[in-house]
Protein backbone atom coordinates (compact mmCIF):
# COMPACT_ATOMS: atom_id res chain seq x y z
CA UNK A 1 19.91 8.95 -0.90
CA UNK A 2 16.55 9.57 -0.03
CA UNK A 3 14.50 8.40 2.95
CA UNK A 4 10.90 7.18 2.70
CA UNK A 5 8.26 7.28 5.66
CA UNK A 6 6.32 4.35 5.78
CA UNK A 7 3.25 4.77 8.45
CA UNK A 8 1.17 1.66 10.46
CA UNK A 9 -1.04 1.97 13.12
CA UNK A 10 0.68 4.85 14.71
CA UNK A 11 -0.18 7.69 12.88
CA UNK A 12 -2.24 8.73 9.66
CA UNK A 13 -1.42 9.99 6.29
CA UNK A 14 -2.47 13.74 6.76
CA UNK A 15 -0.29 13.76 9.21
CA UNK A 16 2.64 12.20 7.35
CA UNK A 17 1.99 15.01 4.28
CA UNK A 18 1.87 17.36 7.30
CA UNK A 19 5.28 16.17 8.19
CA UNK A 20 6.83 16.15 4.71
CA UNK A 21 5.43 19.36 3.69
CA UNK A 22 6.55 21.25 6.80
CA UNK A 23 10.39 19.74 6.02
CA UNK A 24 9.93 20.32 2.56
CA UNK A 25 13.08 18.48 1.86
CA UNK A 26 13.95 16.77 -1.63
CA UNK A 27 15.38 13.50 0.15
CA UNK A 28 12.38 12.72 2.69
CA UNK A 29 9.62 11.25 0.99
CA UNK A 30 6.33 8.60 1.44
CA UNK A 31 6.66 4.69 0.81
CA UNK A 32 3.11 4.37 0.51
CA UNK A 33 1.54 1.09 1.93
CA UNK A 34 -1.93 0.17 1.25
CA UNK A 35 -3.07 -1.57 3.82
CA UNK A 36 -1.41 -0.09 6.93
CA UNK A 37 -3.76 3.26 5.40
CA UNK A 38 -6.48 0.97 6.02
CA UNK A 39 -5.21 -0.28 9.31
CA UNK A 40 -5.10 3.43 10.59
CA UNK A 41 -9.05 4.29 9.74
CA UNK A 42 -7.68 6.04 6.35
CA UNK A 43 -9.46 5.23 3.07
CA UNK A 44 -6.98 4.04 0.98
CA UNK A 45 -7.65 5.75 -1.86
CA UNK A 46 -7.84 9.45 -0.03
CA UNK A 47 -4.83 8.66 1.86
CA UNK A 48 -2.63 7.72 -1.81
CA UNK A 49 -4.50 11.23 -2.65
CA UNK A 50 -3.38 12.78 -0.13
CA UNK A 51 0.87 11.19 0.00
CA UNK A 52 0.89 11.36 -3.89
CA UNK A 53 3.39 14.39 -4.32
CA UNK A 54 5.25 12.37 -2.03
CA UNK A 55 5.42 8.63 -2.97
CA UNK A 56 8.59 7.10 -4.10
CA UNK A 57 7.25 3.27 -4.10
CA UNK A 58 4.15 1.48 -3.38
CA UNK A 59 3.77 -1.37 -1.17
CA UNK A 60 0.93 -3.00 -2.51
CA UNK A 61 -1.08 -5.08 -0.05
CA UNK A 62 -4.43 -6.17 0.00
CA UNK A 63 -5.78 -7.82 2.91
CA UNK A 64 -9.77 -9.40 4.07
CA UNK A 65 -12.35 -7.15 4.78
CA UNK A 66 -11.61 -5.18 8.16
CA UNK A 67 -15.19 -6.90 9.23
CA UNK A 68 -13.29 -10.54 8.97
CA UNK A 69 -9.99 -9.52 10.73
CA UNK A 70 -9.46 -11.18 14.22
CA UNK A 71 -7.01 -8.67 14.87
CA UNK A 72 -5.23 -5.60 13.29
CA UNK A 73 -2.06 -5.60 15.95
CA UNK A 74 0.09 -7.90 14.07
CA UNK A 75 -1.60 -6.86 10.57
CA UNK A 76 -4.46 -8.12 8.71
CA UNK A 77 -4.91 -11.48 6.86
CA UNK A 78 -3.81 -11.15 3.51
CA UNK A 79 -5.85 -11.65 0.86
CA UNK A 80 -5.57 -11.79 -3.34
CA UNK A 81 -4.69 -8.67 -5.02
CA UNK A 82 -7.84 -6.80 -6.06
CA UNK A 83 -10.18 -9.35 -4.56
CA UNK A 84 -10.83 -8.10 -0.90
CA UNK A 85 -10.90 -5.18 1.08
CA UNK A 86 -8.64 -2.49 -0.55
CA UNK A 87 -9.46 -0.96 -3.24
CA UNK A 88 -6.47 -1.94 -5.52
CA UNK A 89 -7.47 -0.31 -8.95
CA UNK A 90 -8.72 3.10 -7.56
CA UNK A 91 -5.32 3.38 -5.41
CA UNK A 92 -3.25 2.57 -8.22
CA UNK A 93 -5.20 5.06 -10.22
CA UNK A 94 -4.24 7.92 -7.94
CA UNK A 95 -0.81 6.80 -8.21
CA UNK A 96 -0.47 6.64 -11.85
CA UNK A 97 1.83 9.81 -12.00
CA UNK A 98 4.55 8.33 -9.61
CA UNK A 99 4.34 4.96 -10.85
CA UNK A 100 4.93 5.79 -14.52
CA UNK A 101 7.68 8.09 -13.28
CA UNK A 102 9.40 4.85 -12.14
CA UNK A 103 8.13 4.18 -8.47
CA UNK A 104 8.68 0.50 -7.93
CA UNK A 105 5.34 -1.45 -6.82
CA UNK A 106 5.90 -3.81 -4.09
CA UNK A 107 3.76 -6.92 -3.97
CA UNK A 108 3.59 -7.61 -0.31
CA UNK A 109 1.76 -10.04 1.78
CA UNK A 110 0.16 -9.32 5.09
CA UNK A 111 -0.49 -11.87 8.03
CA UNK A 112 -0.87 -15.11 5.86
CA UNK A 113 -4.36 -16.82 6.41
CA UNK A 114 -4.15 -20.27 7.73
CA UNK A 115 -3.49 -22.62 5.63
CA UNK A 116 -2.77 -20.13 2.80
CA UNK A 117 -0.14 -21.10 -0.01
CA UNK A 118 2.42 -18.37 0.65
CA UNK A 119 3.89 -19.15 -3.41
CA UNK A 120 0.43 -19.29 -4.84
CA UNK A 121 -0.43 -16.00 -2.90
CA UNK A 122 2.42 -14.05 -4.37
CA UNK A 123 1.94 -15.79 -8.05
CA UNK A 124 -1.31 -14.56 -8.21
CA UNK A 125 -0.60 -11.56 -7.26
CA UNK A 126 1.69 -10.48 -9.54
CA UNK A 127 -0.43 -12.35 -12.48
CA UNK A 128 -3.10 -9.61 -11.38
CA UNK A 129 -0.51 -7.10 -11.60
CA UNK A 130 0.70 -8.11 -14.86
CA UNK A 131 -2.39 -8.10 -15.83
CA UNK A 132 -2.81 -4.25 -15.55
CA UNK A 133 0.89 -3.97 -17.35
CA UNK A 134 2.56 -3.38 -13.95
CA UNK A 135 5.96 -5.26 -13.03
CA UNK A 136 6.42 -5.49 -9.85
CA UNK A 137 9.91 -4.94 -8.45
């Protein structure tokens, strides 16, 4: 079994690597989230540079701009994959190398707007995905 470190608002993902690299263990590695990097003040893109040797899935999340969120506590409002404030394509570039090694990608939702179509959401989602030859698991 392996265990994967998923970080939110408590931490950041230099420290994570610092963690993993210092334990240096086969079976401890990174579930990589996109928007909780954001959440922290990492740059999504740097951070999924940084957790790459690491990451055994992807939790794919993209969410408004920080600018528009009411509040990050309980996680920003979700928003259509590669339409708002993460930048999608870039961190799925970085990750290339563990997704084609068989890292599943997660399509997850944040903090639903109001009003939002929770099905639609998700369907659209993974039409964007599919879109870029990804199946999400």
């Amino acid at each position: 079994g392996r265990l994967a470190i998923e970080y939110h608002v408590d931490t950041c993902a230099a420290h994570v690597a610092d963690i993993l690299d210092r334990l240096s263990h086969p079976s401890l590695v990174s579930c990589f989230d996109t928007a909780n990097a954001l959440r922290t003040g990492d740059d999504p893109v740097d951070a999924a540079r940084i957790l790459e040797p690491w990451v055994l899935m992807l939790h794919l999340k993209d969410v408004e701009p920080l600018d528009r969120q009411q509040s990050l506590v309980s996680g920003p409002c979700a928003a259509p994959h590669g339409d708002s404030g993460v930048p999608i394509e870039r961190v799925l570039d970085v990750l290339a190398a563990p997704i084609a090694a068989g890292a599943p990608v997660c399509v997850e939702l944040g903090q639903l707007p109001r009003g939002a179509d929770e099905r639609a959401m998700v369907g659209a989602s993974l039409a964007w995905l599919r879109g870029r030859a990804l199946t999400p698991r």
